[in-house]
Structures are given as C-alpha cells and as structure tokens.
N, C-alpha and C. Protein backbone atom coordinates (compact mmCIF):
# COMPACT_ATOMS: atom_id res chain seq x y z
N UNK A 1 -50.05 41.82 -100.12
CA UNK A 1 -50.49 40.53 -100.64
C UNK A 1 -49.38 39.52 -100.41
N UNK A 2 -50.05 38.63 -100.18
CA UNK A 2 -48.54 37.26 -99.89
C UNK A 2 -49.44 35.97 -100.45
N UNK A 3 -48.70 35.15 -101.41
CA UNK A 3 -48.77 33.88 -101.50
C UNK A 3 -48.76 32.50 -100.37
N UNK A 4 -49.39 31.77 -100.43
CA UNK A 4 -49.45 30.92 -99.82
C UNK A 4 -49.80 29.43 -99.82
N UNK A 5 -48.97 28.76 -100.29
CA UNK A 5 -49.50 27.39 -101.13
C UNK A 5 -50.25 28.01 -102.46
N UNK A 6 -49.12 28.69 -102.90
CA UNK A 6 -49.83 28.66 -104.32
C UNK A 6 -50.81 29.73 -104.90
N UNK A 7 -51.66 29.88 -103.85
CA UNK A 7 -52.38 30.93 -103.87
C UNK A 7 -52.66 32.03 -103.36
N UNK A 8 -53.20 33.17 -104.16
CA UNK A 8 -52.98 34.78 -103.49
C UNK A 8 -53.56 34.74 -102.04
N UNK A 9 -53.26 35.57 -101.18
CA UNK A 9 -54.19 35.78 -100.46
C UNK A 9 -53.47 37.39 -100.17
N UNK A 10 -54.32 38.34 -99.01
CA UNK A 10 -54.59 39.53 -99.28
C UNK A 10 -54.97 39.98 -97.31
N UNK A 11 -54.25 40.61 -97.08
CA UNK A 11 -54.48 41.12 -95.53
C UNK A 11 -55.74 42.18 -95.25
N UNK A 12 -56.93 42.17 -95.09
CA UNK A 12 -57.94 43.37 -95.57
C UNK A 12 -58.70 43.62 -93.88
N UNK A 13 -58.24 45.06 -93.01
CA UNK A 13 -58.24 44.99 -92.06
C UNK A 13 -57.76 43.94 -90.71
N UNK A 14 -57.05 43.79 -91.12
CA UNK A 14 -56.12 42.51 -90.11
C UNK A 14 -56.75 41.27 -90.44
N UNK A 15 -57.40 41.10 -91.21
CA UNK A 15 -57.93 39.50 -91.73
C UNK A 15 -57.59 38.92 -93.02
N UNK A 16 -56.80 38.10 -93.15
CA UNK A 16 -56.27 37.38 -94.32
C UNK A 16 -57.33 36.98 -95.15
N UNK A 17 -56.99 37.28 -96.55
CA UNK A 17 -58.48 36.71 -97.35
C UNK A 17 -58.13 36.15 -98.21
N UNK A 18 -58.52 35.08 -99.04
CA UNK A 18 -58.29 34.60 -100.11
C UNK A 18 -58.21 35.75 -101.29
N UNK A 19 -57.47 35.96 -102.24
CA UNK A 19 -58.04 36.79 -103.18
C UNK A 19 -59.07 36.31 -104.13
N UNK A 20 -58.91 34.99 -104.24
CA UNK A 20 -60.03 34.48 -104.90
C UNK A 20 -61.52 34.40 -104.87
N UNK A 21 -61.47 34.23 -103.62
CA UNK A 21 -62.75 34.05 -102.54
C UNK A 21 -63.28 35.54 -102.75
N UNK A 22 -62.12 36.31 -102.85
CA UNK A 22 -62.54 38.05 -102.67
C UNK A 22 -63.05 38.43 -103.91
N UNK A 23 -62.64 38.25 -105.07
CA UNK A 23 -62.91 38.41 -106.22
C UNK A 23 -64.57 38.03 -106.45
N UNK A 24 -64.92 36.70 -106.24
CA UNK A 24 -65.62 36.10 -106.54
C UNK A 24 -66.92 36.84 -105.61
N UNK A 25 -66.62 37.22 -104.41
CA UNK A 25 -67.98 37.94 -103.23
C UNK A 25 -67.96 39.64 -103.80
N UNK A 26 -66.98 40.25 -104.35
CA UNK A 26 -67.16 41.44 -104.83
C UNK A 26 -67.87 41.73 -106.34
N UNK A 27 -67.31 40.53 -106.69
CA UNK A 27 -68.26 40.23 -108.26
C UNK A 27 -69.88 40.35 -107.65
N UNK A 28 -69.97 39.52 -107.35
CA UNK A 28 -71.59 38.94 -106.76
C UNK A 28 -71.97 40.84 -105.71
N UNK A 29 -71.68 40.96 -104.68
CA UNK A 29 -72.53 41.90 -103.82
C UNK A 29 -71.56 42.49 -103.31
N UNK A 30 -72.19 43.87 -102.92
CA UNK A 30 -71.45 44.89 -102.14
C UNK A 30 -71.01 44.65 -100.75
N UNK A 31 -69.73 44.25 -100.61
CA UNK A 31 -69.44 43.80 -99.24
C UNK A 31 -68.88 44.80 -98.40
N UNK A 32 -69.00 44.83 -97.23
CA UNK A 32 -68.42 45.81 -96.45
C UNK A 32 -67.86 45.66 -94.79
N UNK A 33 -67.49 46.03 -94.39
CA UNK A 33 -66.56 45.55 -92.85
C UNK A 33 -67.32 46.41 -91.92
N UNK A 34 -67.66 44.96 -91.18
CA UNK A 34 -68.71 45.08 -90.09
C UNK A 34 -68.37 44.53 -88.60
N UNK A 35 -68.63 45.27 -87.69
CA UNK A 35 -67.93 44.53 -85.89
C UNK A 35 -68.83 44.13 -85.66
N UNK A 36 -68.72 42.59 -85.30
CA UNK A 36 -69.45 42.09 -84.82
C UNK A 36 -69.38 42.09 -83.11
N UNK A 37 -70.09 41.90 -82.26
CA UNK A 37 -70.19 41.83 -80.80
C UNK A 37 -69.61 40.64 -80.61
N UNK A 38 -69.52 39.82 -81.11
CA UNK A 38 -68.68 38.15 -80.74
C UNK A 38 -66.93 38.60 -81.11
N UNK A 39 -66.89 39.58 -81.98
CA UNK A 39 -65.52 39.66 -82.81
C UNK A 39 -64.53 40.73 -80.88
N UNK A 40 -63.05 40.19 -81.55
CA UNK A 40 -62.35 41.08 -80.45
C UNK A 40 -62.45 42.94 -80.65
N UNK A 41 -62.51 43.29 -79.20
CA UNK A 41 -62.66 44.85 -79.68
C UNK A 41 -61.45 45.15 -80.70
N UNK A 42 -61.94 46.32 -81.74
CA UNK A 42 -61.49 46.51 -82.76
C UNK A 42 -61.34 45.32 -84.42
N UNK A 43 -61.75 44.40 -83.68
CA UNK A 43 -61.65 43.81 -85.26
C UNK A 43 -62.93 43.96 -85.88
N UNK A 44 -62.83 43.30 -87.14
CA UNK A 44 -63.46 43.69 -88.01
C UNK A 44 -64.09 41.64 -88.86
N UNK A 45 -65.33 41.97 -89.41
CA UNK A 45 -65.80 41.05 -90.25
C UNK A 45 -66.60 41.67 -91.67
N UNK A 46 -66.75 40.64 -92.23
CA UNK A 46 -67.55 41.33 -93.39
C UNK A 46 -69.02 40.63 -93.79
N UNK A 47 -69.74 41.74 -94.29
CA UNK A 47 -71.01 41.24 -95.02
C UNK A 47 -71.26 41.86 -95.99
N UNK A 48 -73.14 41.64 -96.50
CA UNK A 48 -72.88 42.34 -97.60
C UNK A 48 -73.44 44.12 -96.70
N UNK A 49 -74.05 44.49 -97.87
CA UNK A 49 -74.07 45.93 -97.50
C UNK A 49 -75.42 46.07 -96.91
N UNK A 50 -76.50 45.31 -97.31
CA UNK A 50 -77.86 45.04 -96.92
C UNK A 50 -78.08 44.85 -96.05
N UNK A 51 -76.68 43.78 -94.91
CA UNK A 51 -76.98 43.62 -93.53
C UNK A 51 -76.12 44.63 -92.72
N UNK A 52 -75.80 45.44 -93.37
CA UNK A 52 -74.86 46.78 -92.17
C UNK A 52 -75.98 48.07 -92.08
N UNK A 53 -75.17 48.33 -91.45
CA UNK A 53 -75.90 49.97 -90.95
C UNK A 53 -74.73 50.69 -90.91
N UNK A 54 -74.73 52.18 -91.30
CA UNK A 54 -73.59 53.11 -91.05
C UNK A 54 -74.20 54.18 -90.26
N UNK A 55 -73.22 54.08 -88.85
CA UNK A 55 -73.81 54.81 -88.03
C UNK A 55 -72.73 56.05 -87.03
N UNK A 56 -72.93 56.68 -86.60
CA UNK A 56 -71.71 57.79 -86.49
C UNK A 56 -71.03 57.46 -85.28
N UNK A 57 -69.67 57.83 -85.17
CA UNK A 57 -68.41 57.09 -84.34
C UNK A 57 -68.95 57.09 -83.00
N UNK A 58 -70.07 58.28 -82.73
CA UNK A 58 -69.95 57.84 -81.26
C UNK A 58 -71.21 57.11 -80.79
N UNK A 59 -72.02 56.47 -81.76
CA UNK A 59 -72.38 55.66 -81.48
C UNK A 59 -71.50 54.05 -81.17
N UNK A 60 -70.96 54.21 -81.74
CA UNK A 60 -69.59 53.05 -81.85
C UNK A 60 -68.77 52.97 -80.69
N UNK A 61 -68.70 54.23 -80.28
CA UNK A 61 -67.78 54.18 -78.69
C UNK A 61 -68.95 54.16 -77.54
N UNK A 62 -70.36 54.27 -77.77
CA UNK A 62 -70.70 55.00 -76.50
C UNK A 62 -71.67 53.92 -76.71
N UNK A 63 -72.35 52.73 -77.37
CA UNK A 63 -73.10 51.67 -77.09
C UNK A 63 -72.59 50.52 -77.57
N UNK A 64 -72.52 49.50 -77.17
CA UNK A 64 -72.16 48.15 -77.48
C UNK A 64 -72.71 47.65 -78.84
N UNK A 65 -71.95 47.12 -79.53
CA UNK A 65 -72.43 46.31 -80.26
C UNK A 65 -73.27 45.56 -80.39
N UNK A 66 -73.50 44.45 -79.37
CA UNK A 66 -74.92 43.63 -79.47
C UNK A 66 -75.93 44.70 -78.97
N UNK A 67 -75.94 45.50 -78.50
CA UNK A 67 -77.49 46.71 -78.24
C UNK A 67 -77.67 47.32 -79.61
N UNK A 68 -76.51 47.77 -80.32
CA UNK A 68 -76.71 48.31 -81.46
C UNK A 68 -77.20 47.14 -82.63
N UNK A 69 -76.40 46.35 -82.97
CA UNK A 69 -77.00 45.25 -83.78
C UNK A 69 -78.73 44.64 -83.41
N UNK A 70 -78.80 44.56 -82.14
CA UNK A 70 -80.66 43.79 -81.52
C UNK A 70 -81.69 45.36 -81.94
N UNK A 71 -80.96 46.25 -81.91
CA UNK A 71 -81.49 47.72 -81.49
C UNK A 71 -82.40 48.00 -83.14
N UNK A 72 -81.06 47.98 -83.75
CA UNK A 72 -81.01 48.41 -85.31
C UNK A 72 -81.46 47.08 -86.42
N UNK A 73 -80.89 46.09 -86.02
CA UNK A 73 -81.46 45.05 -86.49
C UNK A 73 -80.27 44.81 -88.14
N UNK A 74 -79.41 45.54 -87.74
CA UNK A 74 -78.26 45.44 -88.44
C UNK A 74 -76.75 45.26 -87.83
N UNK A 75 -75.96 44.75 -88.65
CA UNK A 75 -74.33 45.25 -88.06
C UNK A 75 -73.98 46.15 -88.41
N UNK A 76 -73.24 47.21 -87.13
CA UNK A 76 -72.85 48.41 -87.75
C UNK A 76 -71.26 48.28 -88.56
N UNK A 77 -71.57 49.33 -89.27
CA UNK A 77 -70.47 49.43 -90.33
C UNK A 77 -69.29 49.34 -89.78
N UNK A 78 -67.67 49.40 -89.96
CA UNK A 78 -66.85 49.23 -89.21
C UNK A 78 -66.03 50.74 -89.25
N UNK A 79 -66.71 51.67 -89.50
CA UNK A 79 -66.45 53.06 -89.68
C UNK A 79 -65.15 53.23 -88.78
N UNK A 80 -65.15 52.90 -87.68
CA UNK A 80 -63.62 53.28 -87.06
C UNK A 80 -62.33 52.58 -87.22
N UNK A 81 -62.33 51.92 -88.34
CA UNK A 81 -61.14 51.17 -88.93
C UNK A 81 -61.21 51.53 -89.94
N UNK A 82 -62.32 52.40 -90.50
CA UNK A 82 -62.04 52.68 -92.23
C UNK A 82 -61.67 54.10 -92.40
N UNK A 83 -60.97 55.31 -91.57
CA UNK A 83 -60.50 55.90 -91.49
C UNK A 83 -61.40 57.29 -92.74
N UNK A 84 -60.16 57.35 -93.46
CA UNK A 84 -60.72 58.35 -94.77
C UNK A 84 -61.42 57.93 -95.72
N UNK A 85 -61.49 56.72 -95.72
CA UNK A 85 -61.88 55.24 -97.27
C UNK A 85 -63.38 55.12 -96.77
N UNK A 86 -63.93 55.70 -95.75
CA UNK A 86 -65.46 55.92 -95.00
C UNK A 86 -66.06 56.66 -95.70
N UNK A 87 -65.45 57.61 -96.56
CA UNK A 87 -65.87 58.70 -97.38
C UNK A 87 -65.96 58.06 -98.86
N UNK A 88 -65.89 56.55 -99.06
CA UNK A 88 -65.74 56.06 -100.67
C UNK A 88 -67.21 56.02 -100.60
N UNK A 89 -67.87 56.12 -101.82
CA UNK A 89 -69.11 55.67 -102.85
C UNK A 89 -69.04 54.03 -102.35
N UNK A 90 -68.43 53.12 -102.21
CA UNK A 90 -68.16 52.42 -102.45
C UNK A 90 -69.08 52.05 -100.89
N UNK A 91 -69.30 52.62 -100.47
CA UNK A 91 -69.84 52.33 -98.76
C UNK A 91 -71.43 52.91 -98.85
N UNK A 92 -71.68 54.07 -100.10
CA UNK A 92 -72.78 54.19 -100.43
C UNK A 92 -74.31 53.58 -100.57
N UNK A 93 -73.96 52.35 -100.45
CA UNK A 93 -75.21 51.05 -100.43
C UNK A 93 -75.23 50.57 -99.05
N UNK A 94 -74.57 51.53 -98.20
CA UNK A 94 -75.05 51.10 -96.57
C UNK A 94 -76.15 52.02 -96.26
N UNK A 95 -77.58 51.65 -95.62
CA UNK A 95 -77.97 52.14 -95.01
C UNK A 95 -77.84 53.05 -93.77
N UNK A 96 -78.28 54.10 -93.36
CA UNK A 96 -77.83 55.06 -92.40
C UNK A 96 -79.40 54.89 -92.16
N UNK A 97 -79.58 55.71 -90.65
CA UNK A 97 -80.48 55.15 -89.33
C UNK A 97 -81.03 56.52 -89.79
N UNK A 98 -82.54 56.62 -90.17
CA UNK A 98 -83.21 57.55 -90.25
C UNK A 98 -85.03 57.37 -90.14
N UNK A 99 -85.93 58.04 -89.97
CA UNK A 99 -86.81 58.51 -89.07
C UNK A 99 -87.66 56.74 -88.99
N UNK A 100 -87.33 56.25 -90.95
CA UNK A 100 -88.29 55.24 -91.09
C UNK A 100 -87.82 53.99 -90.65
N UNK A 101 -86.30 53.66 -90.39
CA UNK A 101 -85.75 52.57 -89.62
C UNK A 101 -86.05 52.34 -88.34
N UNK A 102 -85.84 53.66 -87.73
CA UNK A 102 -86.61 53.79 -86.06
C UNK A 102 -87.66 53.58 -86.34
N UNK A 103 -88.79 53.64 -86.92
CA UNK A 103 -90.26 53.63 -87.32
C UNK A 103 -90.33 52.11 -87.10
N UNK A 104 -89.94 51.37 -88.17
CA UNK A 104 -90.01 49.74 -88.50
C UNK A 104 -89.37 49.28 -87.42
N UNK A 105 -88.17 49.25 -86.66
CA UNK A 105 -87.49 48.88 -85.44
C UNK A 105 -88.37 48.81 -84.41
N UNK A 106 -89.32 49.82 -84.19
CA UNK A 106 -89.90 50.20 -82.95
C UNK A 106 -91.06 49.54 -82.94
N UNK A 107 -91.85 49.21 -84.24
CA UNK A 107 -92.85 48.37 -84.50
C UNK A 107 -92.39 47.22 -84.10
N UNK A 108 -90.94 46.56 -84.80
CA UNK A 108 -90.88 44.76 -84.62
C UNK A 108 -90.21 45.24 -83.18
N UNK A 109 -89.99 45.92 -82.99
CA UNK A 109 -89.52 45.23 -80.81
C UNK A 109 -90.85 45.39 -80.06
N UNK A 110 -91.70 46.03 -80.37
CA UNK A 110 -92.73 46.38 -79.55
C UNK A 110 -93.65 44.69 -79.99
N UNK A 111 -93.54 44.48 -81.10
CA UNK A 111 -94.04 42.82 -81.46
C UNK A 111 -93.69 41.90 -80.86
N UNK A 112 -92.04 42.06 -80.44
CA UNK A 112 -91.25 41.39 -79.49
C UNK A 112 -91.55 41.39 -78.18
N UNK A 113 -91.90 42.70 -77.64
CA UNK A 113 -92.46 42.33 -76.67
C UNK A 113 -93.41 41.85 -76.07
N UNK A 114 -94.81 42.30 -77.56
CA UNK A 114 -96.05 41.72 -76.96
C UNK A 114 -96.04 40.30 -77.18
N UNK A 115 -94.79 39.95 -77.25
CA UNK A 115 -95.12 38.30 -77.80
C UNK A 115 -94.12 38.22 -76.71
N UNK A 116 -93.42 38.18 -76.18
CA UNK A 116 -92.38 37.83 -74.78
C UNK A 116 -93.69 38.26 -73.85
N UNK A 117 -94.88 39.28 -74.04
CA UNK A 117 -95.72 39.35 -72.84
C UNK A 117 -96.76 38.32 -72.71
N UNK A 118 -97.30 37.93 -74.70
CA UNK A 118 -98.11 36.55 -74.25
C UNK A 118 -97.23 35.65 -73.70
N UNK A 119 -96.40 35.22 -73.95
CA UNK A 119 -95.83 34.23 -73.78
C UNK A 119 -95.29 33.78 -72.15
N UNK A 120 -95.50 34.54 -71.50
CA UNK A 120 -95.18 35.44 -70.22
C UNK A 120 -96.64 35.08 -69.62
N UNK A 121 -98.00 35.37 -70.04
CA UNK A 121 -98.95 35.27 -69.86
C UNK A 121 -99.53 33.88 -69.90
N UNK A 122 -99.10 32.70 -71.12
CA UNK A 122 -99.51 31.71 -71.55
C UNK A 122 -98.49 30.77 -70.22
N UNK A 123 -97.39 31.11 -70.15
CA UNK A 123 -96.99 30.03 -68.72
C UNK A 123 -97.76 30.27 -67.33
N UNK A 124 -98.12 31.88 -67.12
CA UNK A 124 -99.19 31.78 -65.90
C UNK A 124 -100.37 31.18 -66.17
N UNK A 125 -101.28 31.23 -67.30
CA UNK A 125 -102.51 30.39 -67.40
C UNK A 125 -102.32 28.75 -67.24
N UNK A 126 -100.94 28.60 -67.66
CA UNK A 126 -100.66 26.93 -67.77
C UNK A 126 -100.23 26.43 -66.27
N UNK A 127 -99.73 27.75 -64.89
CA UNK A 127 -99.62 27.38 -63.93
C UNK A 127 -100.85 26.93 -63.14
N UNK A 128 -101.76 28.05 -63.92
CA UNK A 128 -103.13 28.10 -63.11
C UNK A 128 -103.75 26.86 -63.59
N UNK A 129 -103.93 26.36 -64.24
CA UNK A 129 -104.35 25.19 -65.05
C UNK A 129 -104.08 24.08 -63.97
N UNK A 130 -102.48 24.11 -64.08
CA UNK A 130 -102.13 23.28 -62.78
C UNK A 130 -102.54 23.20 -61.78
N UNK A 131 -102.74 24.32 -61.05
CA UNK A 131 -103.83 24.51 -60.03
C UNK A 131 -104.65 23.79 -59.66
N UNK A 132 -105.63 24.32 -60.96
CA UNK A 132 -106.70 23.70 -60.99
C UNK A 132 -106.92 22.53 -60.95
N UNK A 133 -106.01 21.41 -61.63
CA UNK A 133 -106.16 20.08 -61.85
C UNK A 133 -105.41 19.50 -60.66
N UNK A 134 -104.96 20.01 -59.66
CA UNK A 134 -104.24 19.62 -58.83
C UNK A 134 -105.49 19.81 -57.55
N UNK A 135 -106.44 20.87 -57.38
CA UNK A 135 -107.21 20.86 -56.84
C UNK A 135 -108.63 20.25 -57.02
N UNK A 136 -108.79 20.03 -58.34
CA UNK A 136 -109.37 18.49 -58.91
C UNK A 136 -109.56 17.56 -58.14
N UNK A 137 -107.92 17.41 -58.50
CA UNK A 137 -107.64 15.63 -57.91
C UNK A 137 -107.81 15.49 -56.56
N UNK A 138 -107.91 16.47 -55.59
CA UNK A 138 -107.50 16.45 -54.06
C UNK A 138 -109.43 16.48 -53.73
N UNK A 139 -110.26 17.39 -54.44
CA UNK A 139 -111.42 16.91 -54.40
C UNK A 139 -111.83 15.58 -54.81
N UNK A 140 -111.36 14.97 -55.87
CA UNK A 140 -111.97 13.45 -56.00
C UNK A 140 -111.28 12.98 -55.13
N UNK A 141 -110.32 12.79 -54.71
CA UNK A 141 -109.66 11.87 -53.89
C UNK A 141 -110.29 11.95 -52.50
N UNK A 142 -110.91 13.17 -51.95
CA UNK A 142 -111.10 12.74 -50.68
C UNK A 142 -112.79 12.15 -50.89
N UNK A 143 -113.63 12.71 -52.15
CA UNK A 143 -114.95 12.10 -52.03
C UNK A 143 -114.66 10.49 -52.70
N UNK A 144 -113.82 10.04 -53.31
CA UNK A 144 -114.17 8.98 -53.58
C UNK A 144 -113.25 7.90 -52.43
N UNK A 145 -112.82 8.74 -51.44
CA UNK A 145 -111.60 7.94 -50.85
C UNK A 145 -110.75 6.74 -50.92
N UNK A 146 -109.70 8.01 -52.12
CA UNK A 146 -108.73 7.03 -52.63
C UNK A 146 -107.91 6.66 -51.52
C-alpha cells in the first residue's frame, strides 16, 4: 500500500487502486480479475463476478481472449495471475462453463447468425429491387422517348 496525495491507494495485480474506490465496489458486489482482449498480455482488469467466467488454464493459453469472451459471452476469470488464491470461496460466485451455458450460447449465436443471414439476404432483395427499378426506368425511357 502507498499513499498518495493523501490518500490510500493499493497495488492489486499490477494495477494501482484507490483503496477507497476498493472498499466501496467490494461493499456493493463480488468483484473479480478479469483479461480483457484489449488489456496487454498478462494483465489483468476487474468486474463483477456475474460478468466473468472461470475457465481452465488451458483454455487461457490455447484460445484468445476475444473468441473466448464473443464465444462464452463472458470475461474469463484471470485464473493465471491468481495463482493459489484461485482456490478462495471468494471466486465462488464465478460461473464455470457447463452443459447449460453451451446450451444458451449456442442458441444466441445461432440467432446471430440467422440474423447476420437475414440481413445478408435483405441487402440482396434491396439489390434486386434496384434492378428492377433501374430496368423500369430504361423501359419508360425508351417508350416514352425521353
């Protein structure tokens, strides 16, 4: 812990925190240290526990972060910086990836896709449209000779 203008602050995985700020988000919800895909490899951010996932190390080494976060629809936990402290209760209110997450995941991407496929579908009808009104105009134009 080191002071700084006065006030505490607190080093928590290589990120300086207010202690105040900390106090006040641990009062309120279960927070927990999460990698984000924007963050540098190995660092760490936090949320609460509702938006992580705890998922096993080699998922962590062997798929990217943004595939795992779009995949899971969570941030994964930061399990490879939390060493033995991975094993606290305290990490207990993270969800772990089981039969009914894949279940619900696989439903909303497959939604995702059928809606990236209308949508996919709705610009070819709007080409054809064009078409059409383009072959319209080339019929009136030569019977009314514009």
């Amino acid at each position: 812990m080191e002071r700084k203008d006065s006030r505490l602050s607190l080093a928590v995985l290589g990120l300086k925190v207010s202690a105040e700020a900390l106090d006040e988000v641990v009062r309120a919800e279960r927070v927990c240290p999460v990698i984000e895909s924007s963050a540098a490899p190995g660092a760490a951010s936090f949320t609460t526990a509702t938006r992580a996932i705890r998922l096993p190390l080699p998922f962590l080494k062997m798929v990217s972060t943004a595939v795992l976060s779009a995949w899971l629809g969570a941030l994964p936990l930061a399990s490879n910086c939390l060493g033995t402290s991975l094993d606290s209760p305290i990490f207990d209110a993270v969800a772990r990836p089981d039969a009914m997450l894949f279940e619900r995941r696989r439903r909303h991407l497959k939604g995702l896709e059928l809606l990236d496929f209308m949508l996919l579908n709705i610009d070819q009808v709007l080409l054809n449209i064009d078409q059409v009104l383009l072959n319209i105009d080339q019929v009136l134009r030569k019977t009314k000779g514009y």
